[in-house]
PDB file of N, CA and C in Angstrom:
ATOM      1  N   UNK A   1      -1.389   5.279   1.331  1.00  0.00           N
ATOM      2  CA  UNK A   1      -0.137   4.829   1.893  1.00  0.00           C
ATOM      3  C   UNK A   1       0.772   5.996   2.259  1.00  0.00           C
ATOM      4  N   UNK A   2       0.208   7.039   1.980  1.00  0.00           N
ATOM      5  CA  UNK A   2       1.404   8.532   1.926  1.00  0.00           C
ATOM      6  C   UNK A   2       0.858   8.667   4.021  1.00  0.00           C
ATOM      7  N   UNK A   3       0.258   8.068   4.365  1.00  0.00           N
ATOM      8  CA  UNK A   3       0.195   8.058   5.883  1.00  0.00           C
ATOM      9  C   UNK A   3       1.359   8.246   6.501  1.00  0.00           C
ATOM     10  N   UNK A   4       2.141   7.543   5.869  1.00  0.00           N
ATOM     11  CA  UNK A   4       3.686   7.271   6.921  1.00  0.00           C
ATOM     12  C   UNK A   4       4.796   7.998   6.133  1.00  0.00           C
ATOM     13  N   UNK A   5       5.555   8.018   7.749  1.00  0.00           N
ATOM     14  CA  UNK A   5       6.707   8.973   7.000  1.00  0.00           C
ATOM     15  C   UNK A   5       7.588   8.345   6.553  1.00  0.00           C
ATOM     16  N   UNK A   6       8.705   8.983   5.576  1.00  0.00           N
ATOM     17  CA  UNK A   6       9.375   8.547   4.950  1.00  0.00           C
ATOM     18  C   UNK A   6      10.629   7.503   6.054  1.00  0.00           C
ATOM     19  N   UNK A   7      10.521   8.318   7.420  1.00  0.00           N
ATOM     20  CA  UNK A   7      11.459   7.587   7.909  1.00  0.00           C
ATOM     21  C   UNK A   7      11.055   6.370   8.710  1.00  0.00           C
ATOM     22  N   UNK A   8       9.807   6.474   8.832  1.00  0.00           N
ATOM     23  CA  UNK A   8       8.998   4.716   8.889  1.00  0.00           C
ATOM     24  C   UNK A   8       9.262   4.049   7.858  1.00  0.00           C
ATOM     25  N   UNK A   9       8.782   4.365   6.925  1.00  0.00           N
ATOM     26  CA  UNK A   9       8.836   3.495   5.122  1.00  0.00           C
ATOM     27  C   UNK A   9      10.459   3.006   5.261  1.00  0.00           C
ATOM     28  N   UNK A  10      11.478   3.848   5.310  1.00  0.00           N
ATOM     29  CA  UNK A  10      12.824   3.479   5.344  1.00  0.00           C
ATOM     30  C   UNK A  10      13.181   2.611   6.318  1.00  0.00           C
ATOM     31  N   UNK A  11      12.957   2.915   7.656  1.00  0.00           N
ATOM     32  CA  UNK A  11      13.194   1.943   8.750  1.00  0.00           C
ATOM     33  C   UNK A  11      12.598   0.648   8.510  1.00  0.00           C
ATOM     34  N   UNK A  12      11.255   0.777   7.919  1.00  0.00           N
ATOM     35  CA  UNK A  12      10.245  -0.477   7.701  1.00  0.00           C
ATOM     36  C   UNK A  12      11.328  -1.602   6.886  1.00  0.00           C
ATOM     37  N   UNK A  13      11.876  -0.981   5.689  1.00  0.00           N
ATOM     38  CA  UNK A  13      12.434  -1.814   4.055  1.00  0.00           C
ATOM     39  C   UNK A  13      13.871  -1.827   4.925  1.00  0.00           C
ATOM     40  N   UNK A  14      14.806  -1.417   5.778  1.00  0.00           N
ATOM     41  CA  UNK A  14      15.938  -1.893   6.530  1.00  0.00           C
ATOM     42  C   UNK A  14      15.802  -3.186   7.005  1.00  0.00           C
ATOM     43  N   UNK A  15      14.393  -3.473   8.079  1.00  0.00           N
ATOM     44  CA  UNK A  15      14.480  -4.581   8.669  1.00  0.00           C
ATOM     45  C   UNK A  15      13.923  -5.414   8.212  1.00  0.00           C
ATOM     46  N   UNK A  16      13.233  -5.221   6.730  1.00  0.00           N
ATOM     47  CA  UNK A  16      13.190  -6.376   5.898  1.00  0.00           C
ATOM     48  C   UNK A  16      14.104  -7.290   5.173  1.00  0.00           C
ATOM     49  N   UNK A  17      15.223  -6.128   4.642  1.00  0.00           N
ATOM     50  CA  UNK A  17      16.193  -6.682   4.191  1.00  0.00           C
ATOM     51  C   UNK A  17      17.265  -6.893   5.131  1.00  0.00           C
ATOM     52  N   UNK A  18      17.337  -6.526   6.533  1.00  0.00           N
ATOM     53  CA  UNK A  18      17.471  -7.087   7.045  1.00  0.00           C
ATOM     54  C   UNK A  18      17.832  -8.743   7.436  1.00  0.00           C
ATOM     55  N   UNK A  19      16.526  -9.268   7.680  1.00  0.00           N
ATOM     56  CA  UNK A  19      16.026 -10.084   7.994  1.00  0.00           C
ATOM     57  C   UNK A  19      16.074 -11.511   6.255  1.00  0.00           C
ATOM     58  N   UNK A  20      16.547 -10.754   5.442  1.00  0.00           N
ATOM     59  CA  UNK A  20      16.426 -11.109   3.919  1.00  0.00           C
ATOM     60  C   UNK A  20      18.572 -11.818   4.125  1.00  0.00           C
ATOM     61  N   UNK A  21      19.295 -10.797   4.703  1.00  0.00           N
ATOM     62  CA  UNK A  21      20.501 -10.629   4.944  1.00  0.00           C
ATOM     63  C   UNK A  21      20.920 -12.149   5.882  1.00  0.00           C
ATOM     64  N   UNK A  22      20.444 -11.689   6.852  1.00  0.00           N
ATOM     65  CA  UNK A  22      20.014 -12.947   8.414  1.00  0.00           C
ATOM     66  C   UNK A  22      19.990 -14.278   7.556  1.00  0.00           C
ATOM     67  N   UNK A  23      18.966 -14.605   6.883  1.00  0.00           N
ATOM     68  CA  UNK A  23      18.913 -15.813   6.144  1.00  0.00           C
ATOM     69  C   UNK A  23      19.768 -16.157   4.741  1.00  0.00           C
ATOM     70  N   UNK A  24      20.612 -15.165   4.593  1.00  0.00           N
ATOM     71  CA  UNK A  24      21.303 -15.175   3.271  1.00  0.00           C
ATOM     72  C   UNK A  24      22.460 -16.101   3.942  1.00  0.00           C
ATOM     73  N   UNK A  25      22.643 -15.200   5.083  1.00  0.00           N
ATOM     74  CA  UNK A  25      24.320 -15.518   6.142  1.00  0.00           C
ATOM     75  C   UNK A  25      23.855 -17.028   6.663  1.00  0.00           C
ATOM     76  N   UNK A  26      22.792 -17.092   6.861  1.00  0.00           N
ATOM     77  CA  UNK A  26      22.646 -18.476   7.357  1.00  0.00           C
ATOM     78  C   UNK A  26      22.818 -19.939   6.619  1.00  0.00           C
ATOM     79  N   UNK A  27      22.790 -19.291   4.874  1.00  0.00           N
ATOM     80  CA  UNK A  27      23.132 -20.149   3.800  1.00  0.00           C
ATOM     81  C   UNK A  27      24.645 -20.121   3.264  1.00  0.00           C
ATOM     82  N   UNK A  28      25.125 -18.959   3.828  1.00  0.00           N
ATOM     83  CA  UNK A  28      26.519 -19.063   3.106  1.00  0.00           C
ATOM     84  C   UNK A  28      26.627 -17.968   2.271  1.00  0.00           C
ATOM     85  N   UNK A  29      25.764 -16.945   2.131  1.00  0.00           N
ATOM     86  CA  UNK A  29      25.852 -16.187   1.050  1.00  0.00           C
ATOM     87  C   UNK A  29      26.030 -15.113   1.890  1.00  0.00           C
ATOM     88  N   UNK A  30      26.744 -13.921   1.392  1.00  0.00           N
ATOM     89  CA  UNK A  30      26.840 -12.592   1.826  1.00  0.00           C
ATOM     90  C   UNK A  30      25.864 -11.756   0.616  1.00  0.00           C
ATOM     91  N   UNK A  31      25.123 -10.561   1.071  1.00  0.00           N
ATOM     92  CA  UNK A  31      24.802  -9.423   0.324  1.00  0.00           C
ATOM     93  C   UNK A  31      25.017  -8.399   0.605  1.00  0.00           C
ATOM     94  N   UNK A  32      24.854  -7.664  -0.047  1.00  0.00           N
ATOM     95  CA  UNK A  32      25.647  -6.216  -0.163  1.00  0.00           C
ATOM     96  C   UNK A  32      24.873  -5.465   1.267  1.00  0.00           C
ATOM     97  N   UNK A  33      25.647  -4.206   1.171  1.00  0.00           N
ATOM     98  CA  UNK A  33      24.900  -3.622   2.623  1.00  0.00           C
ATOM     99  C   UNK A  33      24.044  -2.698   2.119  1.00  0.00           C
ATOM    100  N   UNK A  34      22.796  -2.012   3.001  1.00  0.00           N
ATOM    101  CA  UNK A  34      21.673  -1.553   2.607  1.00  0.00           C
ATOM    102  C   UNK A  34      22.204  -0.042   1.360  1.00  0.00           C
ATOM    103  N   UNK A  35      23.110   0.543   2.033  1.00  0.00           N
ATOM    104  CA  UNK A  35      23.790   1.714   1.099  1.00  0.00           C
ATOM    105  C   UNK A  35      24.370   1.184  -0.152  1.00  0.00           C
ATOM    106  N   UNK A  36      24.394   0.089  -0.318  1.00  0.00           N
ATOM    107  CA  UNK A  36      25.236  -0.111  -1.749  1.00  0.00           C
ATOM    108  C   UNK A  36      24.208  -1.233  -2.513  1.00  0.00           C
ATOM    109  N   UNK A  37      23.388  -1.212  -1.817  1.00  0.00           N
ATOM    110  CA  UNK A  37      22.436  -1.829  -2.631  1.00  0.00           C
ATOM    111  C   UNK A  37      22.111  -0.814  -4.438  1.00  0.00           C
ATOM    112  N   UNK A  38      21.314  -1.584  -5.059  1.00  0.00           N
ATOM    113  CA  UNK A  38      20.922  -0.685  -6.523  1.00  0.00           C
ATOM    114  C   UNK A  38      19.566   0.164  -6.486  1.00  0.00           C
ATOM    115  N   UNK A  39      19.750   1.201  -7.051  1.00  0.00           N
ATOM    116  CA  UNK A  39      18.294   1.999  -7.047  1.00  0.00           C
ATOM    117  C   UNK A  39      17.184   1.070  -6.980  1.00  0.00           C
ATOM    118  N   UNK A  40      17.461  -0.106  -7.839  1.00  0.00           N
ATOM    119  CA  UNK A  40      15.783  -0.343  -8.443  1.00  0.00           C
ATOM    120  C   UNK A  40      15.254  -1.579  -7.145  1.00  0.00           C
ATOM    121  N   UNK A  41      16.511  -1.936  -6.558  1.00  0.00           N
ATOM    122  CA  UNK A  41      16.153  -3.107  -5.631  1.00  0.00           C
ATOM    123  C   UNK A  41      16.317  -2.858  -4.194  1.00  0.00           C
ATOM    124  N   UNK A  42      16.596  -1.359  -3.998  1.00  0.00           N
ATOM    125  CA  UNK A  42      16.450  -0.493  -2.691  1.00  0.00           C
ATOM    126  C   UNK A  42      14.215  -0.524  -2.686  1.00  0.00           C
ATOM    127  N   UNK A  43      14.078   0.070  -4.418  1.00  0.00           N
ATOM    128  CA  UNK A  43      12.704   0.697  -4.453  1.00  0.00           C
ATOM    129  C   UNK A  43      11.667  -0.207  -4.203  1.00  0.00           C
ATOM    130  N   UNK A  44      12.252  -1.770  -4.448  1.00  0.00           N
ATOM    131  CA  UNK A  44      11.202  -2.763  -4.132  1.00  0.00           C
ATOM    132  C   UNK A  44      11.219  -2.877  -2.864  1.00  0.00           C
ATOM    133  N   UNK A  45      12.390  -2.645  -1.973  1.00  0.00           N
ATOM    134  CA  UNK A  45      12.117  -2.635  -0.778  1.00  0.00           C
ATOM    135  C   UNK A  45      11.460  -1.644   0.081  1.00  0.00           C
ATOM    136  N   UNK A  46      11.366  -0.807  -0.549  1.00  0.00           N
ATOM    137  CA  UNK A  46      10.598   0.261  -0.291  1.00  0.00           C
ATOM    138  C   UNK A  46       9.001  -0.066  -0.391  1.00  0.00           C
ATOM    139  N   UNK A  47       8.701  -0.319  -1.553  1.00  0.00           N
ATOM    140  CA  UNK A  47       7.631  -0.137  -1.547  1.00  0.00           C
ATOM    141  C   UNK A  47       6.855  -1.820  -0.650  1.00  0.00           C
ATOM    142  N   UNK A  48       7.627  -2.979  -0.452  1.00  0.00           N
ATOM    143  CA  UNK A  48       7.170  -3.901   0.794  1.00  0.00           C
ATOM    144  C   UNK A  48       6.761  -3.438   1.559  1.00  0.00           C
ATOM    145  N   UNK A  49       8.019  -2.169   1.850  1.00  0.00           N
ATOM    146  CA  UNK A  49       7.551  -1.488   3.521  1.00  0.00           C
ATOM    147  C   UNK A  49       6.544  -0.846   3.577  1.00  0.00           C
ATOM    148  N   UNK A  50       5.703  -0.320   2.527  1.00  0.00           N
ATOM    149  CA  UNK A  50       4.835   0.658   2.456  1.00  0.00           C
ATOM    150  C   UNK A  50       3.650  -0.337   2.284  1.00  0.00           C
ATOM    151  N   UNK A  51       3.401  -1.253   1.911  1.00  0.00           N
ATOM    152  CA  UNK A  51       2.666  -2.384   1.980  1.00  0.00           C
ATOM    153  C   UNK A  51       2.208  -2.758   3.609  1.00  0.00           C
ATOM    154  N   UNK A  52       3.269  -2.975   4.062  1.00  0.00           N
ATOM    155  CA  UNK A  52       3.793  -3.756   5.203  1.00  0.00           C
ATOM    156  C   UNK A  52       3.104  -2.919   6.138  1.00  0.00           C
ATOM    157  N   UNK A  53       3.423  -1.426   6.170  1.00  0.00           N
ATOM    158  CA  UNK A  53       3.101  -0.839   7.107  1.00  0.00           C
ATOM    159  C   UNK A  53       1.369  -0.624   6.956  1.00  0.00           C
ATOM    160  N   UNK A  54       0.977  -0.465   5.711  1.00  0.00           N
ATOM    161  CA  UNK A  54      -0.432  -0.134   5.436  1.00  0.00           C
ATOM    162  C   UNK A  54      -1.690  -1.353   5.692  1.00  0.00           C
ATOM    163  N   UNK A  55      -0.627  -2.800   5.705  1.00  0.00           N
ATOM    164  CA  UNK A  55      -1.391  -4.028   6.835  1.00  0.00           C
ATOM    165  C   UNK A  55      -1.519  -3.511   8.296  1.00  0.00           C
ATOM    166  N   UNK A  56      -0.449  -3.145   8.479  1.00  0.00           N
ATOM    167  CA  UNK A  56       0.016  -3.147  10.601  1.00  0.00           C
ATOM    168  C   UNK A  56      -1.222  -2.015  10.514  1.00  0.00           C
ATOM    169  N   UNK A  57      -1.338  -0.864   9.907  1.00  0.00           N
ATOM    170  CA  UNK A  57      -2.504   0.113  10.327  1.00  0.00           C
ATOM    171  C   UNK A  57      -3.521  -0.436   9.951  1.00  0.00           C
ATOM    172  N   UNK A  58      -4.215  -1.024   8.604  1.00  0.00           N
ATOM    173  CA  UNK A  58      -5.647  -1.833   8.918  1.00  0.00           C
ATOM    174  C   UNK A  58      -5.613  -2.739  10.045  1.00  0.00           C
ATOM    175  N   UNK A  59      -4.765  -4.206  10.670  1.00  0.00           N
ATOM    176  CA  UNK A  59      -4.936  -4.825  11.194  1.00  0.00           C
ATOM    177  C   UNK A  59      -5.066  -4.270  12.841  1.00  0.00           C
ATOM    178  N   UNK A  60      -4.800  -2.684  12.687  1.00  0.00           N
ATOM    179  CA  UNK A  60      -4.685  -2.111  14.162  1.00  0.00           C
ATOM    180  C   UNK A  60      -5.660  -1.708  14.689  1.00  0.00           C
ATOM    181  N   UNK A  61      -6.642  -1.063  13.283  1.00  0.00           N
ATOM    182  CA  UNK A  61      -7.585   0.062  12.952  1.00  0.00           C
ATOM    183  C   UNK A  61      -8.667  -1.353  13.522  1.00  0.00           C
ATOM    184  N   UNK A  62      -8.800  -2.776  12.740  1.00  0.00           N
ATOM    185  CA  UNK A  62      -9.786  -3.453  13.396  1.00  0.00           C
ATOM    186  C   UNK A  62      -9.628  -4.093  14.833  1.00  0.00           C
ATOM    187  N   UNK A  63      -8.298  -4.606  15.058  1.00  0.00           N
ATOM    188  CA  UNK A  63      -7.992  -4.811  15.975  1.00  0.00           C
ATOM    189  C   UNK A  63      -8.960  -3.717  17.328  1.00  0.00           C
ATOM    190  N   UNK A  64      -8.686  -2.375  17.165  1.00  0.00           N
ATOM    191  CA  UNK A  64      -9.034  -1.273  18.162  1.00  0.00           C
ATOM    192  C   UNK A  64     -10.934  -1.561  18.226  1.00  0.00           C
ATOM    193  N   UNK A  65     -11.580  -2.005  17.037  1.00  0.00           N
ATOM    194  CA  UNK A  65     -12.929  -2.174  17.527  1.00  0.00           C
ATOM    195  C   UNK A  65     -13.217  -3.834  17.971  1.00  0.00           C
ATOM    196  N   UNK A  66     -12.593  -4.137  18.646  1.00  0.00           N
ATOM    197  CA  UNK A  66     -12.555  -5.821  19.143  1.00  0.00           C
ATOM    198  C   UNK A  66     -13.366  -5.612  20.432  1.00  0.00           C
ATOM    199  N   UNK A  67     -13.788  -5.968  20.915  1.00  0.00           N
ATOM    200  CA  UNK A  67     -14.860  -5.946  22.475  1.00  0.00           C
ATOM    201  C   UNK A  67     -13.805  -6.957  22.807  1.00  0.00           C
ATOM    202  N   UNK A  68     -13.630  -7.170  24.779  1.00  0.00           N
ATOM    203  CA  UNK A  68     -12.868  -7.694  25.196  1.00  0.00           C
ATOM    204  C   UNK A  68     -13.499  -8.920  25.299  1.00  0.00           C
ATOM    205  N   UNK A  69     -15.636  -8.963  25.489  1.00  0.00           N
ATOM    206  CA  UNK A  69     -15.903 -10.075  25.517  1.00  0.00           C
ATOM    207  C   UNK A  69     -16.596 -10.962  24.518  1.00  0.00           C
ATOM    208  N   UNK A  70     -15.634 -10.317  23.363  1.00  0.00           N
ATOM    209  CA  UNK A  70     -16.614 -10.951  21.766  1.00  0.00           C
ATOM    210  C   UNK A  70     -14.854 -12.000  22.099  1.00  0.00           C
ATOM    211  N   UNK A  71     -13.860 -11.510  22.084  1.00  0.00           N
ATOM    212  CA  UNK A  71     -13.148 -12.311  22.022  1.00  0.00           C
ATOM    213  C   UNK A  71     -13.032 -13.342  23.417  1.00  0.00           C
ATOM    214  N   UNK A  72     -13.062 -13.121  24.391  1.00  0.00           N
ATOM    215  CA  UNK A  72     -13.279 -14.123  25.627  1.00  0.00           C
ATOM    216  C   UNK A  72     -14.193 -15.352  24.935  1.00  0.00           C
ATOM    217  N   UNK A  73     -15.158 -14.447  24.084  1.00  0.00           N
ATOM    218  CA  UNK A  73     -16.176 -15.413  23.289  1.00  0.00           C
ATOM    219  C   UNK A  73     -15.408 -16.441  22.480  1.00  0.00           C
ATOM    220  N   UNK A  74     -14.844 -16.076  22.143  1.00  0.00           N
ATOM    221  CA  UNK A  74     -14.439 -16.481  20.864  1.00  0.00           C
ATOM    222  C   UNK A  74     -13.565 -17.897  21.321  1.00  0.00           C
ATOM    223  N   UNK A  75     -12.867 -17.466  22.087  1.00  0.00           N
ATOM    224  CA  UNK A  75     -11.855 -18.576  22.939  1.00  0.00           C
ATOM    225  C   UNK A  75     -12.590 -19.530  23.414  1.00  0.00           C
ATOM    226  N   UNK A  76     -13.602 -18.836  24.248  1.00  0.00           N
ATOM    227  CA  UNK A  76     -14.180 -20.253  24.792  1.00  0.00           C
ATOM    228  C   UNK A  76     -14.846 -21.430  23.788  1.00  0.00           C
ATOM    229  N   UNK A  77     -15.550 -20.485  22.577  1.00  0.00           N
ATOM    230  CA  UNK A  77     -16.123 -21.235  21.407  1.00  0.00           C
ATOM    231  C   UNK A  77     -15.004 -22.336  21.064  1.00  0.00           C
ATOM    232  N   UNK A  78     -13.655 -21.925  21.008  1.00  0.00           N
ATOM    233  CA  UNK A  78     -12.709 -22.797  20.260  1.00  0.00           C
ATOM    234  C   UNK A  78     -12.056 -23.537  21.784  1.00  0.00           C
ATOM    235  N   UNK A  79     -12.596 -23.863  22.449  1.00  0.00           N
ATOM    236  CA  UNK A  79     -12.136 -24.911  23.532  1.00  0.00           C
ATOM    237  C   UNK A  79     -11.172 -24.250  24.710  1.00  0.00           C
ATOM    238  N   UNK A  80     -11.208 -22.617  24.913  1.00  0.00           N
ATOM    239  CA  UNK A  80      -9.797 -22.708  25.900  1.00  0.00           C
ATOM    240  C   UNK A  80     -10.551 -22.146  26.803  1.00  0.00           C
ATOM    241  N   UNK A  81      -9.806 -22.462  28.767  1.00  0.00           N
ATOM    242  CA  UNK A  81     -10.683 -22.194  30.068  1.00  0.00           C
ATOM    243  C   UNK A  81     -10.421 -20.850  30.081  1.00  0.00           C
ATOM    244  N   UNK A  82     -10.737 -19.905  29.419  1.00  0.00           N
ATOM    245  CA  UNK A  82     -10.434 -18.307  30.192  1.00  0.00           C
ATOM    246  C   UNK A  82     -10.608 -18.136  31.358  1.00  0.00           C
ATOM    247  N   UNK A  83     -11.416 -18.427  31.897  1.00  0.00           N
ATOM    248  CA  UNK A  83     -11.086 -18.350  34.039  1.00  0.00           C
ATOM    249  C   UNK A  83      -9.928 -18.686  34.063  1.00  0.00           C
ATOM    250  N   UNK A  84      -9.124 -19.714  34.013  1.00  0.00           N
ATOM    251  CA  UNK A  84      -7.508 -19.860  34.377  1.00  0.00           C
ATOM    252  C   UNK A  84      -7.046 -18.035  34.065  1.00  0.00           C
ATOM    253  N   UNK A  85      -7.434 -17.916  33.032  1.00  0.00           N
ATOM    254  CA  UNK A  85      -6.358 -16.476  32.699  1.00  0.00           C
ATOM    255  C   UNK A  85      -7.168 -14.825  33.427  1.00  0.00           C
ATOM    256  N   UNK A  86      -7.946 -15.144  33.975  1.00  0.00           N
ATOM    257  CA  UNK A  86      -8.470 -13.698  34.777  1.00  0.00           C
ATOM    258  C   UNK A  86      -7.880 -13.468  35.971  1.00  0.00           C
TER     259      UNK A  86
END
């Protein structure tokens, strides 16, 4: 996980809590802002992001060996006209 830089990992755990914030406000609740958050509940967000990001690079890493016509395959297997989309 030491792949990424610290200022990915940080940017990553912002727009989580973020997005944690977004739905707080949408209930009525306010939370604190990312700087005044507490050591120990900054570090869990931290380490999501480092999670988070270490999915997006496996799911990229397989993603990149996909053939264009294993998946064309794949679509048509599950019912959809790919000619419409060429």
């Amino acid at each position: 996980m030491s792949e990424f830089s610290s200022e990915q990992i940080l940017t990553e755990a912002q727009v989580i809590y973020d997005a944690v914030c977004d739905s707080a406000m949408e209930n009525g609740r306010d939370l604190p802002w990312w700087s005044e958050l507490d050591e120990g509940v900054m570090q869990t967000y931290l380490e999501q992001a480092k999670r988070k990001l270490a999915r997006k690079a496996e799911a990229e890493k397989v993603l990149s060996k996909l053939k264009v016509s294993d998946v064309v395959e794949w679509l048509q297997d599950k019912g959809y006209d790919v000619n419409k989309y060429e």
